[in-house]
C-alpha atoms as a PDB file:
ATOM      1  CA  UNK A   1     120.559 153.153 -46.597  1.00  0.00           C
ATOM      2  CA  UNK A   2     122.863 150.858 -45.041  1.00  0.00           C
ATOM      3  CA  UNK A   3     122.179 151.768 -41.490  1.00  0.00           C
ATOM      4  CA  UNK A   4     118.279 151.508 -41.968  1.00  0.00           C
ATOM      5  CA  UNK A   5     119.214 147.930 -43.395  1.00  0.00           C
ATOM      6  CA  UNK A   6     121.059 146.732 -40.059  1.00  0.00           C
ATOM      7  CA  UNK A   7     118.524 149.207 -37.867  1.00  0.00           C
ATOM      8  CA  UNK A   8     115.587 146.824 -39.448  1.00  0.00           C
ATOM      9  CA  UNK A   9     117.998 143.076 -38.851  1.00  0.00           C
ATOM     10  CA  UNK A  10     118.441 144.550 -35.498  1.00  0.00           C
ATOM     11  CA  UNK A  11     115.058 144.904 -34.641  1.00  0.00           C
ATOM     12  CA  UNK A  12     113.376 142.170 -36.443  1.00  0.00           C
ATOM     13  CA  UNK A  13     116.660 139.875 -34.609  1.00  0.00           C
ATOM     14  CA  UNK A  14     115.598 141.124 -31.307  1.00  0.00           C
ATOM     15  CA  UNK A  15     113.544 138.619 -30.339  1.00  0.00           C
ATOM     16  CA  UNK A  16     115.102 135.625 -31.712  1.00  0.00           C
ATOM     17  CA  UNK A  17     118.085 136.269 -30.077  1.00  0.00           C
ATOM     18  CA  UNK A  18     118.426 135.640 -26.068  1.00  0.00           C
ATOM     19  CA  UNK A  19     118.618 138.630 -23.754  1.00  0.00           C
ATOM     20  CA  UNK A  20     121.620 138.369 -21.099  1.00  0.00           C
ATOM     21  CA  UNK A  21     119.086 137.562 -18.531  1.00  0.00           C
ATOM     22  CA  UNK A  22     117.448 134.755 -20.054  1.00  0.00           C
ATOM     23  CA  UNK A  23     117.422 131.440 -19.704  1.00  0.00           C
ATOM     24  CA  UNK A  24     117.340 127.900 -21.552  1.00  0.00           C
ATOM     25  CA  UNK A  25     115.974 124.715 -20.942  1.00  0.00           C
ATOM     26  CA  UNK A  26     118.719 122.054 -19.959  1.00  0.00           C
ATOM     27  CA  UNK A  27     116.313 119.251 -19.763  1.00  0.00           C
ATOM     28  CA  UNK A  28     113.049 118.614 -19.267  1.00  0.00           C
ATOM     29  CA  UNK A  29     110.666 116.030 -17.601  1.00  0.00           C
ATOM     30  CA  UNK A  30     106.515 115.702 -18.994  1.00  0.00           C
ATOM     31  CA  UNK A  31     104.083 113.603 -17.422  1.00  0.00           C
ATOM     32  CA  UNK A  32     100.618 113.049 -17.163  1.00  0.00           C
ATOM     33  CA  UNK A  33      97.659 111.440 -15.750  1.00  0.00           C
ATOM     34  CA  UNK A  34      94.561 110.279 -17.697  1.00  0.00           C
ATOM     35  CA  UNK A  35      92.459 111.390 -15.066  1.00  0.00           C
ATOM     36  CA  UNK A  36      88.966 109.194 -15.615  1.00  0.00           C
ATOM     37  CA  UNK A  37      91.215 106.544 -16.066  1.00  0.00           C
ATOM     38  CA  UNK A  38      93.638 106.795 -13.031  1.00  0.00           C
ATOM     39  CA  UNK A  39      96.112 105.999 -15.365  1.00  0.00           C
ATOM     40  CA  UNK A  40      99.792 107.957 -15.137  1.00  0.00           C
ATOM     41  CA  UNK A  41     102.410 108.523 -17.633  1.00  0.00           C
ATOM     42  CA  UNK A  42     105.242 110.406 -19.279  1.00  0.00           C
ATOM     43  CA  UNK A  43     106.387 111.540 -22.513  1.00  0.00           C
ATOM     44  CA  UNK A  44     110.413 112.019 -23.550  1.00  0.00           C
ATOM     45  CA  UNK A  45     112.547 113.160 -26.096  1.00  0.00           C
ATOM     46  CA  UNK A  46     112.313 117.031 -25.374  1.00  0.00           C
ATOM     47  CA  UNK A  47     113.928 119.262 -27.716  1.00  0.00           C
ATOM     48  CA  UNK A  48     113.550 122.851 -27.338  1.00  0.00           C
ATOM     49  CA  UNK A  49     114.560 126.474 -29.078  1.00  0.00           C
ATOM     50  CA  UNK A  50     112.800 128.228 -25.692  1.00  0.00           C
ATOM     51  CA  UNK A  51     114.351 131.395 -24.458  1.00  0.00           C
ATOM     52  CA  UNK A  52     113.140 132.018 -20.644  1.00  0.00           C
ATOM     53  CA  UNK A  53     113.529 135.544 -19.707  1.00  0.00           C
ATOM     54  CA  UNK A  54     112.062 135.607 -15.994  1.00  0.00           C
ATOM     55  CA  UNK A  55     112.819 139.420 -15.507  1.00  0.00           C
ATOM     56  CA  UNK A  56     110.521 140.366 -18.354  1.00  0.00           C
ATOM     57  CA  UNK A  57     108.269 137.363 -18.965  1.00  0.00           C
ATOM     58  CA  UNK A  58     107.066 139.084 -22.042  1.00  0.00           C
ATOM     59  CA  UNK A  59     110.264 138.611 -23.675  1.00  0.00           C
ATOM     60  CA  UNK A  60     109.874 134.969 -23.051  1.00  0.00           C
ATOM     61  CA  UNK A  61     109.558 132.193 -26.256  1.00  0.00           C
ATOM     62  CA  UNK A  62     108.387 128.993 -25.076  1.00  0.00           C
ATOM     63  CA  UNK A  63     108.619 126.257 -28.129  1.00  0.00           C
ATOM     64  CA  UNK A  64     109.225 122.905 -28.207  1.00  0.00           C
ATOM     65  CA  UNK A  65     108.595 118.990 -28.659  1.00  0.00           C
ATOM     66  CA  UNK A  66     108.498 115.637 -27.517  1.00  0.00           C
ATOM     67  CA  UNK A  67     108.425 112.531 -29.158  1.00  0.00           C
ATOM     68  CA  UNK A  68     104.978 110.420 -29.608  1.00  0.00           C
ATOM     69  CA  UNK A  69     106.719 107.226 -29.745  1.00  0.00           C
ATOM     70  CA  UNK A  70     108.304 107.671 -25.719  1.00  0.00           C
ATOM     71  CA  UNK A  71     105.176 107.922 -24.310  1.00  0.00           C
ATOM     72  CA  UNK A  72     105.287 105.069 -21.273  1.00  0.00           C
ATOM     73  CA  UNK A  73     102.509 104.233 -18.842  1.00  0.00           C
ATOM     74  CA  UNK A  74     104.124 101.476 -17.190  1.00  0.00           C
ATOM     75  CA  UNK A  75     102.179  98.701 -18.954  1.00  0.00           C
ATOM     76  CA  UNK A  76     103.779  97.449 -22.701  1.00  0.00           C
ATOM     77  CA  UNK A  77     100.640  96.846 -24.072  1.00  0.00           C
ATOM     78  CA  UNK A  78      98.799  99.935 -23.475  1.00  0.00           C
ATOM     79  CA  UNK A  79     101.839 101.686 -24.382  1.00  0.00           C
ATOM     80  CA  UNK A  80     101.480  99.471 -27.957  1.00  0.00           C
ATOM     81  CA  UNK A  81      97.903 100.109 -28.596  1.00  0.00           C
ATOM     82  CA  UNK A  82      98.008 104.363 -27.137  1.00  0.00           C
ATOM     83  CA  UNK A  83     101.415 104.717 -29.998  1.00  0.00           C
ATOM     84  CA  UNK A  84      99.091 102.877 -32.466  1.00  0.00           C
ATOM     85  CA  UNK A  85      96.541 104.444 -35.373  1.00  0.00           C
ATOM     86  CA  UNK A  86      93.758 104.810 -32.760  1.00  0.00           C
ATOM     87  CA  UNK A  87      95.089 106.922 -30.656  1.00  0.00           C
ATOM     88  CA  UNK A  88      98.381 109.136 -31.302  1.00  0.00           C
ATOM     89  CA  UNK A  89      99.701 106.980 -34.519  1.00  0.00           C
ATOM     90  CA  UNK A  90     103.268 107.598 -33.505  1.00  0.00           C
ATOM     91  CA  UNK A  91     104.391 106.470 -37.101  1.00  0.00           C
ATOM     92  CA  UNK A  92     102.178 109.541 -38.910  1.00  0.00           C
ATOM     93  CA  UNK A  93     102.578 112.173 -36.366  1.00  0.00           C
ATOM     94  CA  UNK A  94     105.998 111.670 -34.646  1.00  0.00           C
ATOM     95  CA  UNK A  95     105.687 115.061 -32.574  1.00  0.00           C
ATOM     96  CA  UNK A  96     103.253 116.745 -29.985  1.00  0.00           C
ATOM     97  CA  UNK A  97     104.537 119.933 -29.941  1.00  0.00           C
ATOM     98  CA  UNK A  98     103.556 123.363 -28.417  1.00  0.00           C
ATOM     99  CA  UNK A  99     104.499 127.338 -29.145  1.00  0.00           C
ATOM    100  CA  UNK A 100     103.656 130.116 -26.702  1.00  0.00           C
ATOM    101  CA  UNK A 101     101.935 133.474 -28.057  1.00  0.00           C
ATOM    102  CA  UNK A 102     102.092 135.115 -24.652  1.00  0.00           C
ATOM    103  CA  UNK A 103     103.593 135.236 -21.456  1.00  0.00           C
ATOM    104  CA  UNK A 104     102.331 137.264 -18.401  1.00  0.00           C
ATOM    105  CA  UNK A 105     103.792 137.517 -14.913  1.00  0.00           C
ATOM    106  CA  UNK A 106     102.001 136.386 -11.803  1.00  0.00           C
ATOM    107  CA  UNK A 107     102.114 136.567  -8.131  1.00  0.00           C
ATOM    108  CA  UNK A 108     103.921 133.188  -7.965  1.00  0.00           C
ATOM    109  CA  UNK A 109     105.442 132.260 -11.665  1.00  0.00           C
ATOM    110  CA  UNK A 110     103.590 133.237 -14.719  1.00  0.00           C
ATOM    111  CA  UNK A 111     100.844 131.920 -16.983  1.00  0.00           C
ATOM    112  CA  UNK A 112     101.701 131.079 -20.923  1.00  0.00           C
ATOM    113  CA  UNK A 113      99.320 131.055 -23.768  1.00  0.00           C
ATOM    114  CA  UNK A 114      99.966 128.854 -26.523  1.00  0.00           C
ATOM    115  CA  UNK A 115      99.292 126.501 -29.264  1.00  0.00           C
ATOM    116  CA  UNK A 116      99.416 122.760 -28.709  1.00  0.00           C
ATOM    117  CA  UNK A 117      99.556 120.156 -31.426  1.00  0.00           C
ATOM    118  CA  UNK A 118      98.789 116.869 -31.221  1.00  0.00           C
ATOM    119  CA  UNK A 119      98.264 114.813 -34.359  1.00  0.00           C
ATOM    120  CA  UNK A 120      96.962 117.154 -36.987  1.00  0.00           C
ATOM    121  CA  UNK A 121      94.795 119.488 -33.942  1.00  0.00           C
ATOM    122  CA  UNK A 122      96.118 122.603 -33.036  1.00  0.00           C
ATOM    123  CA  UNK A 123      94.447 123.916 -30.386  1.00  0.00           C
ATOM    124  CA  UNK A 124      94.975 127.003 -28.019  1.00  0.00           C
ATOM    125  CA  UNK A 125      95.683 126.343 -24.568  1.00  0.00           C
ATOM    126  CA  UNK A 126      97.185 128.003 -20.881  1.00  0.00           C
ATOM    127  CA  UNK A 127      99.785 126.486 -18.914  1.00  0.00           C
ATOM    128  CA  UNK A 128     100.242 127.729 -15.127  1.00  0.00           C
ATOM    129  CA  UNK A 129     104.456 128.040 -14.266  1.00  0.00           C
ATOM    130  CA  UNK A 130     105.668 128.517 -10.839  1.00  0.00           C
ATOM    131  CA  UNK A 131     109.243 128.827 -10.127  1.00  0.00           C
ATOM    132  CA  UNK A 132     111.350 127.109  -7.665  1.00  0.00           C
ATOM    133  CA  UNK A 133     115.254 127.464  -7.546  1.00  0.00           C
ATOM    134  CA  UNK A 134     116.490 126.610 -10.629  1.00  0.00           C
ATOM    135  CA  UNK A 135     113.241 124.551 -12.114  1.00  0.00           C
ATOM    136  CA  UNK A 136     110.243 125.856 -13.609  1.00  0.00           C
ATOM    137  CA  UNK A 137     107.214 123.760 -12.967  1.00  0.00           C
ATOM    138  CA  UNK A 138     104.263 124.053 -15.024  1.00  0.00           C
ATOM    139  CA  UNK A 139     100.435 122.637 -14.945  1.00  0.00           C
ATOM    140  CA  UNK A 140      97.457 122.498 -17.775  1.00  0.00           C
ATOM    141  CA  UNK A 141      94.833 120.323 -18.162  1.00  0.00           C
ATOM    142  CA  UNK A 142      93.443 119.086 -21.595  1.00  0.00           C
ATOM    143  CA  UNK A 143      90.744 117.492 -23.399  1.00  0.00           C
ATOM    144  CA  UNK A 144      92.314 114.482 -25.374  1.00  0.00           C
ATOM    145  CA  UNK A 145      89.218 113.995 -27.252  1.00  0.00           C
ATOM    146  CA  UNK A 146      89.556 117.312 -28.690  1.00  0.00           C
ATOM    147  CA  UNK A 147      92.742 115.869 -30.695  1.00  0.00           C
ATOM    148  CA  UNK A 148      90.975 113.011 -32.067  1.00  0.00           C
ATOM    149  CA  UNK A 149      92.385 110.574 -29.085  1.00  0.00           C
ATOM    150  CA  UNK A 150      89.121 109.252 -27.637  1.00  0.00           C
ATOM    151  CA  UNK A 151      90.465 106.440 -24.968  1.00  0.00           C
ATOM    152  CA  UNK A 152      86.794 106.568 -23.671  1.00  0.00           C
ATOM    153  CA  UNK A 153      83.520 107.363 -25.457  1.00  0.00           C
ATOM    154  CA  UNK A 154      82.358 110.432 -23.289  1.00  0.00           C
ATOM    155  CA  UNK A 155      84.266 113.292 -24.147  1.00  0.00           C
ATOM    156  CA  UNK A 156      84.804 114.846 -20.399  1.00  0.00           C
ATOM    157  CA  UNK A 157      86.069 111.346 -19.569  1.00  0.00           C
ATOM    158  CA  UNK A 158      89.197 112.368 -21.887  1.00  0.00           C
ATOM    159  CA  UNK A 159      90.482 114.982 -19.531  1.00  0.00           C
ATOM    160  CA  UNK A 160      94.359 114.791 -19.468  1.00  0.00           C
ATOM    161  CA  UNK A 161      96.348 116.688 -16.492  1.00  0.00           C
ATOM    162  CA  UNK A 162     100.044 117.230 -18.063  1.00  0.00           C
ATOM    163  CA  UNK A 163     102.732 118.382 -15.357  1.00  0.00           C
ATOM    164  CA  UNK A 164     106.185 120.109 -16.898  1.00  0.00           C
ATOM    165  CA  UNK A 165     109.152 120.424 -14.776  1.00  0.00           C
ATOM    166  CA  UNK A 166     111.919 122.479 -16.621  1.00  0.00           C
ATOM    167  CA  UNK A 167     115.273 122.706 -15.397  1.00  0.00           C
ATOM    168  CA  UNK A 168     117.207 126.068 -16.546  1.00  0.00           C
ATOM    169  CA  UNK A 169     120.423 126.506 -17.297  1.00  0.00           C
END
């Protein structure tokens, strides 16, 4: 009975725990570019549980979050008014975060499926990674409208282009 015990820890562990060839996240840097807008920006305060496993990609657990309140688009009262009740309400939802559900190799990187949140919208989405040396760099595009952030009244004038650049450890 005992053995079956650790047998099941070991295998339910498996995948929580990293596999000698994977890799964290050391730091992290998120921008964007409201793209009807011409309007560029970034968001900060990364903190991430991801385990990168480049061999098998399957293996790999992306998950993490940034802080509402850092996003910056180089003008203070923009800034004010996005972090405000209109649009993200920094003070209510502190987090955007995101969770993969799969990971599949491509010819140049590999594509991730996942969950974003953003205020109280979860919402599936795919984010494109190619590698280079020791940085993964990732694209997506997103609706911001479909979060309840409508900077302009036409929904496909809310298109967002988000850019990750992961450095691994």
């Amino acid at each position: 009975m005992k053995k079956i015990v650790i047998l099941l820890l070991v295998v339910a562990f498996h995948k929580v725990l990293p596999a000698q060839n994977a890799n964290l996240i050391k730091n992290a840097k998120i921008t964007f570019s409201f793209l009807s807008n011409e309007v560029d920006g970034s968001v900060s305060g990364f903190s991430s549980s991801s385990v990168i496993d480049l061999k098998e990609p399957g293996n790999t657990v992306l998950k993490g979050s940034v802080a509402t309140e850092t996003l910056k688009t180089g003008n203070f009262l923009r800034d004010w008014s996005l972090k405000g009740g209109k649009y993200f309400d920094t003070e209510t939802y502190p987090k955007i975060s995101f969770r993969s559900t799969s990971v599949e190799a491509t010819d140049s990187g590999f594509d991730v499926e996942g969950k974003l949140t953003i205020k109280k919208t979860t919402l599936p989405i795919r984010i494109s990674f190619i590698k280079t040396g020791t940085n993964l760099t990732g694209k997506t595009t997103i609706n911001a409208y479909d979060y309840g952030i409508k900077v302009k009244k036409k929904k496909e004038d809310n298109l967002v282009a988000v850019q990750f650049v992961f450095n691994l450890k």
